[in-house]
Every structure is written in C-alpha cells, then in structure tokens.
C-alpha atoms as a PDB file:
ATOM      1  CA  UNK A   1     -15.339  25.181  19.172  1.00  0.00           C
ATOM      2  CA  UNK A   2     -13.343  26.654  22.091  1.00  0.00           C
ATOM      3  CA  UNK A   3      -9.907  27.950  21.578  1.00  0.00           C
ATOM      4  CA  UNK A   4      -8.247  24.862  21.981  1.00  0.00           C
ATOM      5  CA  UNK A   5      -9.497  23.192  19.422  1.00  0.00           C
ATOM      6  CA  UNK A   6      -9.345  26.174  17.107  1.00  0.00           C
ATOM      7  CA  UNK A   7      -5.530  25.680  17.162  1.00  0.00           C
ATOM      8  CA  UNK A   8      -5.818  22.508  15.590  1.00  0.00           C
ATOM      9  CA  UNK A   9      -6.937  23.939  12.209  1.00  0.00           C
ATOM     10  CA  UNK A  10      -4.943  27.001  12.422  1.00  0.00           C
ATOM     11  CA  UNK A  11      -2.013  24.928  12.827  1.00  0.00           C
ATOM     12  CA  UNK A  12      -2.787  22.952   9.470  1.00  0.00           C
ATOM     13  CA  UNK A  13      -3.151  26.293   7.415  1.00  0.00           C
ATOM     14  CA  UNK A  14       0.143  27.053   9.084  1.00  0.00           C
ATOM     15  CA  UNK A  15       1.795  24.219   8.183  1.00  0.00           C
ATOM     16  CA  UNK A  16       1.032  24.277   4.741  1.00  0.00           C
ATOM     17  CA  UNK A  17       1.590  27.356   4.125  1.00  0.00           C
ATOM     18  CA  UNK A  18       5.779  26.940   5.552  1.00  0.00           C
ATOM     19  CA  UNK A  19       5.746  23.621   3.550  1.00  0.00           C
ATOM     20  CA  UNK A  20       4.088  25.195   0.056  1.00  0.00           C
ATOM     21  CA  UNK A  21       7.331  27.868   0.588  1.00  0.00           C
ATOM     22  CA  UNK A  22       9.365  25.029   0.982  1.00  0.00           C
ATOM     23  CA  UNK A  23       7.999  22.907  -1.589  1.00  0.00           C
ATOM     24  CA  UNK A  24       8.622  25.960  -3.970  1.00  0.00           C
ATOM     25  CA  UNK A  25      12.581  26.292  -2.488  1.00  0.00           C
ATOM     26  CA  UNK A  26      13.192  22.236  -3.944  1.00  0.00           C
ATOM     27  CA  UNK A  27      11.130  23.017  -7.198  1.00  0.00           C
ATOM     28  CA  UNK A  28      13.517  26.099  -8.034  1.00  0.00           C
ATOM     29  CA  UNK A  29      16.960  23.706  -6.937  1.00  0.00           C
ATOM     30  CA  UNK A  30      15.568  20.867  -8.631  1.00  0.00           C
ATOM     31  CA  UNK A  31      17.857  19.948 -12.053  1.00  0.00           C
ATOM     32  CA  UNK A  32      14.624  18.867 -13.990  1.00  0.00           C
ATOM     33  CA  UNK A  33      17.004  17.452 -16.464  1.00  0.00           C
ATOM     34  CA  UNK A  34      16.966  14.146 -14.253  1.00  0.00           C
ATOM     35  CA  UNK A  35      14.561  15.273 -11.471  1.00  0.00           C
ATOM     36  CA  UNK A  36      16.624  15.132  -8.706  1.00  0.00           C
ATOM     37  CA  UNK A  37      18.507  17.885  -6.278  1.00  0.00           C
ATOM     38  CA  UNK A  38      21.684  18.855  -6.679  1.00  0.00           C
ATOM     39  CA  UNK A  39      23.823  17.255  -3.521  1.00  0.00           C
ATOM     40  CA  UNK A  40      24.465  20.306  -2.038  1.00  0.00           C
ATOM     41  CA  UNK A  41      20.867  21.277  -1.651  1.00  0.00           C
ATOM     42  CA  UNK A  42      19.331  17.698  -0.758  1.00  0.00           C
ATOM     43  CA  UNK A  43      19.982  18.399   3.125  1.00  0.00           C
ATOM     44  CA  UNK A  44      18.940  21.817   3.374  1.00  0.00           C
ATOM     45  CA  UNK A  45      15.406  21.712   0.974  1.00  0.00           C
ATOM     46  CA  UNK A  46      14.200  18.141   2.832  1.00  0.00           C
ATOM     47  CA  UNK A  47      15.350  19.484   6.262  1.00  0.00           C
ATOM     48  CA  UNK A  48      12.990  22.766   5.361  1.00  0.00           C
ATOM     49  CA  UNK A  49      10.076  20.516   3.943  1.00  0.00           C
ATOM     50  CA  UNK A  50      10.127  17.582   5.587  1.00  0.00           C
ATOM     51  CA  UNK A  51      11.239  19.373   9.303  1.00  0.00           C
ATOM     52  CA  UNK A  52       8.264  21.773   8.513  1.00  0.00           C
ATOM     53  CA  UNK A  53       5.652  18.574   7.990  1.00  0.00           C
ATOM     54  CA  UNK A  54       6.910  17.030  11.715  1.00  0.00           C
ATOM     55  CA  UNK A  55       6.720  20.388  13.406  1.00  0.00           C
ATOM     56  CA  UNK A  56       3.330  21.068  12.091  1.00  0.00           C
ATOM     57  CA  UNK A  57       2.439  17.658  13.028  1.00  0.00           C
ATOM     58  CA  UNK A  58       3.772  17.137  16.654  1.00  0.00           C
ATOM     59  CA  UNK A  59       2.490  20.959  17.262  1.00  0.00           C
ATOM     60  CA  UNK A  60      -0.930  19.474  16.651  1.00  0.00           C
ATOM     61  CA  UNK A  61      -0.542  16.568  18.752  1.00  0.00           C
ATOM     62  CA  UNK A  62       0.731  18.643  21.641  1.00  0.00           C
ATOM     63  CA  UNK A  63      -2.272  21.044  21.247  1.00  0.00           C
ATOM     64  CA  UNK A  64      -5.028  18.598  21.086  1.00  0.00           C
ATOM     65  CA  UNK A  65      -4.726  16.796  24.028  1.00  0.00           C
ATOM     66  CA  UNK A  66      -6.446  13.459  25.438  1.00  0.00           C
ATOM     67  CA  UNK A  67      -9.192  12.167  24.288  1.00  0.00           C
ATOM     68  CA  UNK A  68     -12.379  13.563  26.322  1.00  0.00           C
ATOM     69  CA  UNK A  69     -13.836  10.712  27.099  1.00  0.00           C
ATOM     70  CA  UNK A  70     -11.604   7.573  26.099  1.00  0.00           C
ATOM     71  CA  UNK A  71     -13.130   4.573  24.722  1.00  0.00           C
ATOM     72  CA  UNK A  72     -16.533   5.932  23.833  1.00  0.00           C
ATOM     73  CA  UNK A  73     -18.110   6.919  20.453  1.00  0.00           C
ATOM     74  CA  UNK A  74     -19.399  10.275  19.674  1.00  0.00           C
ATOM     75  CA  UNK A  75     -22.766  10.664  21.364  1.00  0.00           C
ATOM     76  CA  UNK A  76     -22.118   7.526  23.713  1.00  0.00           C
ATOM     77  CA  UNK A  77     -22.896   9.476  27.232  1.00  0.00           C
ATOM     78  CA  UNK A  78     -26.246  10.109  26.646  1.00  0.00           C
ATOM     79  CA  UNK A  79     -29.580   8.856  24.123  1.00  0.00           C
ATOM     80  CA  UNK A  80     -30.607  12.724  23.465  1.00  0.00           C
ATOM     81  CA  UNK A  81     -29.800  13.089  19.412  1.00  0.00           C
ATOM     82  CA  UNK A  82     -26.985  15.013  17.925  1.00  0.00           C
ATOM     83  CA  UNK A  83     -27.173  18.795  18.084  1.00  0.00           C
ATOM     84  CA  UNK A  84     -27.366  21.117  15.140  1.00  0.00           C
ATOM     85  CA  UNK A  85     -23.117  21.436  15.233  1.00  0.00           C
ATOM     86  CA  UNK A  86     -22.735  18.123  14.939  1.00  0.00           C
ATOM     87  CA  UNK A  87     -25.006  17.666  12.391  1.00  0.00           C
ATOM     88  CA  UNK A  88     -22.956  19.862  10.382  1.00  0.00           C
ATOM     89  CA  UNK A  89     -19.618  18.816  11.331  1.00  0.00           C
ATOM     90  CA  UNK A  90     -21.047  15.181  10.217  1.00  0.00           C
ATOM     91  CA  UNK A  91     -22.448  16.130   7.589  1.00  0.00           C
ATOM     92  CA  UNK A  92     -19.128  17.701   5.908  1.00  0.00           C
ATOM     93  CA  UNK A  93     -16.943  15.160   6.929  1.00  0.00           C
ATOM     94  CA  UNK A  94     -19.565  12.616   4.739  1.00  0.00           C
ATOM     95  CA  UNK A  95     -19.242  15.277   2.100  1.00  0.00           C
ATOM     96  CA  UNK A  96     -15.508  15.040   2.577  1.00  0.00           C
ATOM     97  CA  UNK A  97     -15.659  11.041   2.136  1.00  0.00           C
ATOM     98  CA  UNK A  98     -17.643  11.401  -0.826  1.00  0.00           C
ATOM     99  CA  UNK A  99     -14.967  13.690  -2.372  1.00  0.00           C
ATOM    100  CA  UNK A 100     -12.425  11.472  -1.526  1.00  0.00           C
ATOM    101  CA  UNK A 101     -14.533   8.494  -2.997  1.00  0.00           C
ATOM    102  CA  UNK A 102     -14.896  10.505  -6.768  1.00  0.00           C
ATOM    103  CA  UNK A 103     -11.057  11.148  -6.408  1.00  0.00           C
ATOM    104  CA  UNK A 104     -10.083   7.455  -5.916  1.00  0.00           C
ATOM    105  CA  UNK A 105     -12.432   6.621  -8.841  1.00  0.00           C
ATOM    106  CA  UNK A 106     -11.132   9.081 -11.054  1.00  0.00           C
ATOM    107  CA  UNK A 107      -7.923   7.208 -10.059  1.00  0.00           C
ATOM    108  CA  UNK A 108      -9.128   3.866 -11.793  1.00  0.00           C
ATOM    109  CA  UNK A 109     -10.177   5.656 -14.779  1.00  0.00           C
ATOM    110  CA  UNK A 110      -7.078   7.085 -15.500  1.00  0.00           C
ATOM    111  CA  UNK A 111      -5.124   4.416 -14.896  1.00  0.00           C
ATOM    112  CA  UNK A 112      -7.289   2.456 -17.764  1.00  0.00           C
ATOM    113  CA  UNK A 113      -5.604   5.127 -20.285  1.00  0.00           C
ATOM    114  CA  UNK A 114      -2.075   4.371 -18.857  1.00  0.00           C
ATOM    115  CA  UNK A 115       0.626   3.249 -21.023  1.00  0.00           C
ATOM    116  CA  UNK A 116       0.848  -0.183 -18.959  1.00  0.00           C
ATOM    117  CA  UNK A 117      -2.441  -0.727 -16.991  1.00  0.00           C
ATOM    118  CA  UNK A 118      -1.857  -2.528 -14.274  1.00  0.00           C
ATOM    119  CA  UNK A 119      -5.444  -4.560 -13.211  1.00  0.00           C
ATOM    120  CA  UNK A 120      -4.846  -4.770  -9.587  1.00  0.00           C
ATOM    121  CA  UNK A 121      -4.324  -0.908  -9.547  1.00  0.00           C
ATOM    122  CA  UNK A 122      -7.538  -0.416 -11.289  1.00  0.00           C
ATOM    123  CA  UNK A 123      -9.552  -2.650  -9.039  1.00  0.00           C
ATOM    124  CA  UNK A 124      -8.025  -1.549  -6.174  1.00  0.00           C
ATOM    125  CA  UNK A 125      -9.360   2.334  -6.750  1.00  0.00           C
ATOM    126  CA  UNK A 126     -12.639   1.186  -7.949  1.00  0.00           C
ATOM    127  CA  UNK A 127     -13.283  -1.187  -4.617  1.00  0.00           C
ATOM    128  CA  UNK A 128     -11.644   1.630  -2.589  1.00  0.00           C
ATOM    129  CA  UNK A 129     -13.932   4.042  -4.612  1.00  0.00           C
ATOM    130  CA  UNK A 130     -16.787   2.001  -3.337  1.00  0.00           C
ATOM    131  CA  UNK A 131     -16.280   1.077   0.380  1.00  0.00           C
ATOM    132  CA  UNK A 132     -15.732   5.809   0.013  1.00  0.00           C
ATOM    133  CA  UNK A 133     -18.797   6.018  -1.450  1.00  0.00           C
ATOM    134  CA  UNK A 134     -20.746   3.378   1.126  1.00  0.00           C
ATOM    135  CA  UNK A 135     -19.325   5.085   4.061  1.00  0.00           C
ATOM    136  CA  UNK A 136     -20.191   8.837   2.761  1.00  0.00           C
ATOM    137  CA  UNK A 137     -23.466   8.032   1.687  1.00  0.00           C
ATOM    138  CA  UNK A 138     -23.959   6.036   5.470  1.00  0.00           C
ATOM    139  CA  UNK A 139     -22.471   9.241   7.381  1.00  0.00           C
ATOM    140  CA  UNK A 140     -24.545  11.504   5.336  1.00  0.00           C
ATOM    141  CA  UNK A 141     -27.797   9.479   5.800  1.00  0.00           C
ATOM    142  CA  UNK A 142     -27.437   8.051   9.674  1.00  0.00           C
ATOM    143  CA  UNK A 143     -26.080  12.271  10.814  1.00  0.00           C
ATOM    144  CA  UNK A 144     -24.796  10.346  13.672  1.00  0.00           C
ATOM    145  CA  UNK A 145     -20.943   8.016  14.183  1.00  0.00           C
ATOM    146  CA  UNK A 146     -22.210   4.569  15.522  1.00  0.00           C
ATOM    147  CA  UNK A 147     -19.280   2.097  16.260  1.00  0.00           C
ATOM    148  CA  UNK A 148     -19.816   0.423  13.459  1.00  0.00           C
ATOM    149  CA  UNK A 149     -19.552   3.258  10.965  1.00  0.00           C
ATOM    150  CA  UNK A 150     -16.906   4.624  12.585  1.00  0.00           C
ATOM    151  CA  UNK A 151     -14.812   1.121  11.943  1.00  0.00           C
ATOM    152  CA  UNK A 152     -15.709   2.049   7.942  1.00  0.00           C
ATOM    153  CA  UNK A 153     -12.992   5.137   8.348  1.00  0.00           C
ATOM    154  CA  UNK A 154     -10.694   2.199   9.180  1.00  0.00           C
ATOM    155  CA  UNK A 155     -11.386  -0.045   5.905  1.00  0.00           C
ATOM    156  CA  UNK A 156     -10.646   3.269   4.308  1.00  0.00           C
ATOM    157  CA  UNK A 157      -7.313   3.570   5.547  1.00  0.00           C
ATOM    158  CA  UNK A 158      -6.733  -0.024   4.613  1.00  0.00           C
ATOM    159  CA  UNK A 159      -7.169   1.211   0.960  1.00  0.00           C
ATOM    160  CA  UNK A 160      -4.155   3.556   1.552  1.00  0.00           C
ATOM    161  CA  UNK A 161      -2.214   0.939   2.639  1.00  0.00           C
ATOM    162  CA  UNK A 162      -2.401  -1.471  -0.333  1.00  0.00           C
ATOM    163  CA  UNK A 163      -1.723   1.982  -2.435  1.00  0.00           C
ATOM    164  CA  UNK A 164       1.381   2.133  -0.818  1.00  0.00           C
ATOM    165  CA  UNK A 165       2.465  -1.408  -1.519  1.00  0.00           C
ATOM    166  CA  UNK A 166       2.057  -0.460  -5.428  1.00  0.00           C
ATOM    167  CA  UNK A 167       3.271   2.490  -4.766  1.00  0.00           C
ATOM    168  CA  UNK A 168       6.595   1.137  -3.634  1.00  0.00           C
ATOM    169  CA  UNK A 169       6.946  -1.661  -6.350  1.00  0.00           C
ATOM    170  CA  UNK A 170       6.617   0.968  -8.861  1.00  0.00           C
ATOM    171  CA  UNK A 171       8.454   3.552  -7.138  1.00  0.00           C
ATOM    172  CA  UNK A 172      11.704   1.611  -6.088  1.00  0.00           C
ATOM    173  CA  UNK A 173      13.919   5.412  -6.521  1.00  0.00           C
ATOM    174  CA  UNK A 174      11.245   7.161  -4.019  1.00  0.00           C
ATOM    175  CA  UNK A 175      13.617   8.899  -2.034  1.00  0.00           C
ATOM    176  CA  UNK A 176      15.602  10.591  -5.130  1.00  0.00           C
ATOM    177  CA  UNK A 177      12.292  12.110  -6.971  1.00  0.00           C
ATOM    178  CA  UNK A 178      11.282  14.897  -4.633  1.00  0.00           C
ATOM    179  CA  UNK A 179       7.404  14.620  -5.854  1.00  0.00           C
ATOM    180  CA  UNK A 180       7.832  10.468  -5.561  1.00  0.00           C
ATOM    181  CA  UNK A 181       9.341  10.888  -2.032  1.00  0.00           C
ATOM    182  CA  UNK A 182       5.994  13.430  -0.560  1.00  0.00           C
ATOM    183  CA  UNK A 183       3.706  10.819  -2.015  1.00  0.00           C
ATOM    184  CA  UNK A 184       5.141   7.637  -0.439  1.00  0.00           C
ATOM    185  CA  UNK A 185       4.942   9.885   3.034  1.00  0.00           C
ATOM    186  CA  UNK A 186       1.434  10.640   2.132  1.00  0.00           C
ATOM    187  CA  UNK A 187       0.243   7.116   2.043  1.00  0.00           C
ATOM    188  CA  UNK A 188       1.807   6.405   4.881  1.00  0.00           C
ATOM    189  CA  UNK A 189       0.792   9.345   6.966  1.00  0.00           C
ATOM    190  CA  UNK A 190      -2.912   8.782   5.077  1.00  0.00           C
ATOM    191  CA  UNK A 191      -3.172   4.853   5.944  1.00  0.00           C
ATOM    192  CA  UNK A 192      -2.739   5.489   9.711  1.00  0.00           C
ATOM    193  CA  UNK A 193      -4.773   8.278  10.099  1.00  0.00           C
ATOM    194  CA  UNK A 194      -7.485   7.117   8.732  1.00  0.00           C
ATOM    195  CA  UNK A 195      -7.136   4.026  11.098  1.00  0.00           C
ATOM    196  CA  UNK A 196      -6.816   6.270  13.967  1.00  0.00           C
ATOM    197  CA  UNK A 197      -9.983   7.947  13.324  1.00  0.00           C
ATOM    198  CA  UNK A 198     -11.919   4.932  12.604  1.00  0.00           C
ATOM    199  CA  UNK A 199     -10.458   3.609  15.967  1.00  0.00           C
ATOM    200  CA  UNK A 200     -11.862   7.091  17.332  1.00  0.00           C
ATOM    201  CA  UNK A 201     -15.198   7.434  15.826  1.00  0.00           C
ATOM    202  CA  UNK A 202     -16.042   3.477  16.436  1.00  0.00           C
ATOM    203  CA  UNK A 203     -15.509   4.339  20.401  1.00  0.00           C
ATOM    204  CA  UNK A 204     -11.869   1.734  20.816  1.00  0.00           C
ATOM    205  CA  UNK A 205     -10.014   4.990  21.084  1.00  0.00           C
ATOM    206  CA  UNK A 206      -7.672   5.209  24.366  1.00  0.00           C
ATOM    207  CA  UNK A 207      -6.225   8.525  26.092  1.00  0.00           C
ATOM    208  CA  UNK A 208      -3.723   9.387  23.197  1.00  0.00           C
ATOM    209  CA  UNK A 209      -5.965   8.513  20.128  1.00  0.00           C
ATOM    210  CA  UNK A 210      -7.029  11.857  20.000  1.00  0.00           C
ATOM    211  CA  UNK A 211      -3.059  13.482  19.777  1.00  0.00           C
ATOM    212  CA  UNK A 212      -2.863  10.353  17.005  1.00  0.00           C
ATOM    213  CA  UNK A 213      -5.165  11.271  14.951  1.00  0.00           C
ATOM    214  CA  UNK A 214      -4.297  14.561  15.074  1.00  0.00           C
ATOM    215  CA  UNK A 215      -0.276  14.310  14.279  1.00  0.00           C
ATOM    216  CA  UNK A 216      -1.207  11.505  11.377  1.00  0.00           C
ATOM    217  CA  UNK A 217      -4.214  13.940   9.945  1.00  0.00           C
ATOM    218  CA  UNK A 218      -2.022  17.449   9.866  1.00  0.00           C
ATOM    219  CA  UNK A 219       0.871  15.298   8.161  1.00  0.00           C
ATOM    220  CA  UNK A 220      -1.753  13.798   5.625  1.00  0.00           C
ATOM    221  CA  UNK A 221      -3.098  17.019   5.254  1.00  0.00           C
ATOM    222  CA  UNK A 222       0.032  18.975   5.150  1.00  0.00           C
ATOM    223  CA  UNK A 223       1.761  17.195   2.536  1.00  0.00           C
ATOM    224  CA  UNK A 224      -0.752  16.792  -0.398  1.00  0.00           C
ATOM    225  CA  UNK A 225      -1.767  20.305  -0.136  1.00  0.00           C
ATOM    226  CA  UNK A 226       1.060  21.636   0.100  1.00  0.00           C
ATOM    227  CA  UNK A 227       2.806  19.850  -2.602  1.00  0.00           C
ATOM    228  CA  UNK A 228      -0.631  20.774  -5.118  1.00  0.00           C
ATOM    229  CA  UNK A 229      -0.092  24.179  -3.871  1.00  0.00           C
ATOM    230  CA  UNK A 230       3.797  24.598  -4.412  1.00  0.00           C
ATOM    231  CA  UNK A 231       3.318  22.723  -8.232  1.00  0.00           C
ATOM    232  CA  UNK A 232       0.321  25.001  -9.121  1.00  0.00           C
ATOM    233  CA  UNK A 233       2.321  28.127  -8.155  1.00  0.00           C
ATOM    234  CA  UNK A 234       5.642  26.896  -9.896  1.00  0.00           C
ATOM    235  CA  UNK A 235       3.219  26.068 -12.868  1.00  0.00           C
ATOM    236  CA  UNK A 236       1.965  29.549 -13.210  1.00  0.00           C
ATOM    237  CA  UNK A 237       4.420  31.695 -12.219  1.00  0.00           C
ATOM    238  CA  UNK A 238       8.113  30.023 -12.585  1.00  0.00           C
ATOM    239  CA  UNK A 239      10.291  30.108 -15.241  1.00  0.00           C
ATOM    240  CA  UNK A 240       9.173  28.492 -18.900  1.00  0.00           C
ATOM    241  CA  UNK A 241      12.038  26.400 -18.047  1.00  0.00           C
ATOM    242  CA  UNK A 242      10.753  24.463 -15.652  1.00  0.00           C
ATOM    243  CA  UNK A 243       6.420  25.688 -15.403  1.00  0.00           C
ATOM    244  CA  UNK A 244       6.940  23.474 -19.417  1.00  0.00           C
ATOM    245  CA  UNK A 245       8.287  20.861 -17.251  1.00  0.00           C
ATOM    246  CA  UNK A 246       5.385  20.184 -15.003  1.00  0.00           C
ATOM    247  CA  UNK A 247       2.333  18.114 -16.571  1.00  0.00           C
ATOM    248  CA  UNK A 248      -1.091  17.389 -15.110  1.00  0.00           C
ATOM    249  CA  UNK A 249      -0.958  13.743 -13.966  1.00  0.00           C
ATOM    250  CA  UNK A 250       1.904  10.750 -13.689  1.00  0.00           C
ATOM    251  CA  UNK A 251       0.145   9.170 -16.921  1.00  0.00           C
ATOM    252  CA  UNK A 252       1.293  12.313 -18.955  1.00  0.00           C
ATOM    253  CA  UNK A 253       5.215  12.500 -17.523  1.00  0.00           C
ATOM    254  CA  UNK A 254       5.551   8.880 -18.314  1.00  0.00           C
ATOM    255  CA  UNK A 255       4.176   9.474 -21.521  1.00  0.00           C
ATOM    256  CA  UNK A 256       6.919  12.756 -22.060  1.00  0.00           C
ATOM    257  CA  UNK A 257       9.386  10.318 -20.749  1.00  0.00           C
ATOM    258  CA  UNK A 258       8.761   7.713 -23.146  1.00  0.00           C
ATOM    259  CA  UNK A 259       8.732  10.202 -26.056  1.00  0.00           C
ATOM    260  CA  UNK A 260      12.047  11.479 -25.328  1.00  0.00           C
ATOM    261  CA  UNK A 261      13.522   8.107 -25.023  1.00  0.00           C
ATOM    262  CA  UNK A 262      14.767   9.169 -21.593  1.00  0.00           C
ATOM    263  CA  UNK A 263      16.988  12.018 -22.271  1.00  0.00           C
ATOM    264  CA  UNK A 264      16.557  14.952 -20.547  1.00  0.00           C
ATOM    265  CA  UNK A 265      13.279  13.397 -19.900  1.00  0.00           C
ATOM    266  CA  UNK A 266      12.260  14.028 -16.567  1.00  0.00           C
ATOM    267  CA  UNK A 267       8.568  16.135 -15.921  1.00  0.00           C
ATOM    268  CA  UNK A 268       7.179  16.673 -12.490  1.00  0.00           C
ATOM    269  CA  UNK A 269       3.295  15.552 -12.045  1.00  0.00           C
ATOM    270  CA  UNK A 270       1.006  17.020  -9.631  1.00  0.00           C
ATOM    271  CA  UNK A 271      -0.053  14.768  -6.620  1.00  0.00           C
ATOM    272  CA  UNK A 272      -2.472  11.783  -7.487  1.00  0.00           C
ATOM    273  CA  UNK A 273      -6.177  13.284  -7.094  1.00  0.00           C
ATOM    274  CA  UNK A 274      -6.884  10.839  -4.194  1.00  0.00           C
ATOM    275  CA  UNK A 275      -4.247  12.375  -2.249  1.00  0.00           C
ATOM    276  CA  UNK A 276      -5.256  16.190  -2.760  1.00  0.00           C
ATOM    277  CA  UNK A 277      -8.669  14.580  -1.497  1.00  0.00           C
ATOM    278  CA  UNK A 278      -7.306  12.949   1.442  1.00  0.00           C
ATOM    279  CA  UNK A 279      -5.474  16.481   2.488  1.00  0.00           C
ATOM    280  CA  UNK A 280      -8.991  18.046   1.850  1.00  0.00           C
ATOM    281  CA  UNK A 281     -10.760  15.152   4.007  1.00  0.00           C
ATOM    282  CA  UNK A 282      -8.006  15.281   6.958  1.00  0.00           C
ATOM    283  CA  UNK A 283      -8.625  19.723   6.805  1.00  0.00           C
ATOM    284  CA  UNK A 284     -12.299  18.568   6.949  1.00  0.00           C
ATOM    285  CA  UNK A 285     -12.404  16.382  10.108  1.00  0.00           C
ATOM    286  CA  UNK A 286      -9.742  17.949  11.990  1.00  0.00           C
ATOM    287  CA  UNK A 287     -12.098  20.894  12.304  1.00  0.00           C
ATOM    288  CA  UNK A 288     -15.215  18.774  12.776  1.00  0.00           C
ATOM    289  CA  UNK A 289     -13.761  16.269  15.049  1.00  0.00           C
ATOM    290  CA  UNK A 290     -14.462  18.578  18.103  1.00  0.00           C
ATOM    291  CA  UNK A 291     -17.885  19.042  17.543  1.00  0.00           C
ATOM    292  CA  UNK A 292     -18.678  15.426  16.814  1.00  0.00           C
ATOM    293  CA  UNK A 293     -17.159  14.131  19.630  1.00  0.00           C
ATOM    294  CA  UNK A 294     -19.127  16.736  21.722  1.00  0.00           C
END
C-alpha cells in the first residue's frame, strides 16, 4: 500500500475518533427525560458531529483520487492470478461480508421478540442475511472480484435501501432523536456505498467511482462506529443518570418506554448490529480496496 492509499484508513480512524468526542458532547447535553437537545445546544453538538462526518468524508474523497484504471474489474489487465496481497485483502473483505451477513440475521431474530413484529422487517433481514452470506461465501471461495460478483456488493446495498424505507415509516421524528437521526444517515450513507463498490468491483466504475466510494464508505464507517463507541463509553463511564438510561438494543427502550407509560420514558439504544457491521465492513474494504484493485 503506498502512502496514498494509507491516508485513506488513517483518515477513517481519524474521523471517528473527532465524531466518538462529539457523539459523547450530545450524549452529556441530551435531556434524556424526552431524548432530545436542549435548543440552545442543537446547532452547536450536530454542527460538531455531523460537520466532523462530512470533513472526514470529503478528506477521503480528495485523498483517494481517480480510479486507476476506469471501467475495469480488479485483475482485468492481465490473465496472471491474484497475488498473495490480494488474496488477503479479498479474503477479509469476504470475512467482512460474512460478518455483516450474521449481523443482519441477528437483526431478524430479534425483531421476532419485538413487542410488534413487523413480517416484512423480518424477511427483509433474513433475505438480506442470505444474498450476505452468498456473496461472502462466493468472495471467500472464487479469491478473485469477477464482474459478476462484484454486482453482488450492489444487491447488498439494495438491502440498505429498503431498511431505510422502514426505517423512515417507523421513525417519522428522526431528526429530533439524536441516536434516530445517525441511523437514518447511516442507511443512507450505507445503501450508496455499497452500490458504489459493487459498481467498482464489477468493472462499470468511471474516473470518480473511486473518490465515491471512498466519501460514501468513511461516512458509513464513521457514523456507526462512532456512535457504538460514544454509547459504550457514556455506558461505562457517565453518570448513573444517564449510563441507567442507555439499554442494549431498540427492542429493550421500547419495552422501558412502554413500561413507563411514556413519562420520563425516553432510553437511548446502541446502533442496530447490522450497522456496527457495515462500519466494520466499510474499515475493511477501504483498506483492502487498494490492493484488490492492484
């Protein structure tokens, strides 16, 4: 990996390390009596989070530069078989996949022990769980990104997007929830990366893919982590306050909401396990993306 391309994932670790600080900064303003900021601190915690995400983001875009050889797969410029990098850089991103594949059916399991199942949620993870799974199992067994397996990245991303369409029928008050608001942006910023790289791998990528995927993957990346990182820390080491306040999944605050009747009922969740995944999966090909397009 030359230096260039070295920047790439030191600028992720940089980014979530600003945005877990800043992630911390909204936890310790939040009112967790209703979950939302007070108005005086909405502009200045979302301009520090949110601004941090972007820079992050367009700093990896800037440093990646074109594509190196537009429009062509990994491996297209010559019949010789991958080298020993790539095999590894392959090899974890399947690895990657297949975490991200457990993750989205862990997903459909838990949302069989929620208070009102929904059925389309639950086959949704479990067919997204399986087109994962298909396309690990393929990258871990071909060791090589043919056009067509690349276009299985893409299906992938597709998955994302139908997430966020429940995701904003259930979450119509995303923008007042600080933890509802970084998980809408994740699916987004998810969805189209994972596009971007299956329009990359499968050879259809054009001069700019390559700053694409990158600016889409740091802000998928970025934001899940980040947001895991900054709960885990205000879990552990805040105030009993608010660390009481913050339950393992979105199943268990409804649950505390319910409870309570709604008063004073508001708990903050950790991110969905499919989106900690997909930050680990964007970290992962981000840094393998060089080699395999060697």
């Amino acid at each position: 990996m030359n230096k260039k391309n070295a920047l790439i994932p030191a600028v992720t670790a940089g980014g979530i390390v600003l945005c877990t600080a800043a992630f911390l900064l909204i936890i310790s303003k939040l009112n967790f009596d209703i979950g939302v900021l007070p108005s005086e601190s909405v502009v200045p915690c979302n301009l520090f989070f949110y601004g941090a995400v972007l820079l992050a983001a367009a700093a990896g875009a800037v440093l990646s530069g074109k594509s190196v050889r537009e429009g062509l797969p990994a491996n297209a410029e010559n019949t010789e078989r991958p080298r020993k990098n790539q095999y590894g850089a392959i090899t974890a991103v399947g690895f990657g996949m297949l975490l991200l594949a457990f993750c989205a059916g862990a997903e459909g399991v838990k949302e069989l022990s929620a208070l009102t199942p929904s059925v389309f949620v639950i086959i949704l993870n479990f067919t997204g769980a399986a087109v994962m799974c298909v396309t690990a199992f393929a990258t871990l067994a071909v060791k090589e990104i043919k056009p067509w397996l690349g276009f299985m990245y893409s299906v992938v991303g597709v998955y994302f997007a139908m997430r966020g369409i429940v995701f904003f029928r259930a979450r119509m008050a995303a923008v007042t929830f600080p933890e509802y608001l970084a998980e809408c942006l994740t699916i987004i910023f998810g969805a189209v990366f994972l596009v971007m790289t299956g329009k990359m791998l499968s050879g259809n990528g054009g001069r700019h893919t390559r700053r694409g995927v990158c600016f889409w993957g740091i802000g998928a990346a970025v934001l899940p982590v980040s947001e895991c990182f900054g709960t885990l820390i205000a879990k552990l080491f805040f105030s009993p306050e608010i660390s009481l306040r913050i339950v393992s999944t979105a199943n268990d605050a409804e649950r505390a909401f319910q409870e309570l009747c709604g008063v004073n009922a508001y708990h903050m969740a950790f991110p969905p396990y499919v989106h900690i995944a997909l930050g680990i999966f964007a970290v992962i090909l981000l840094t393998a993306e060089s080699k395999i397009n060697e």
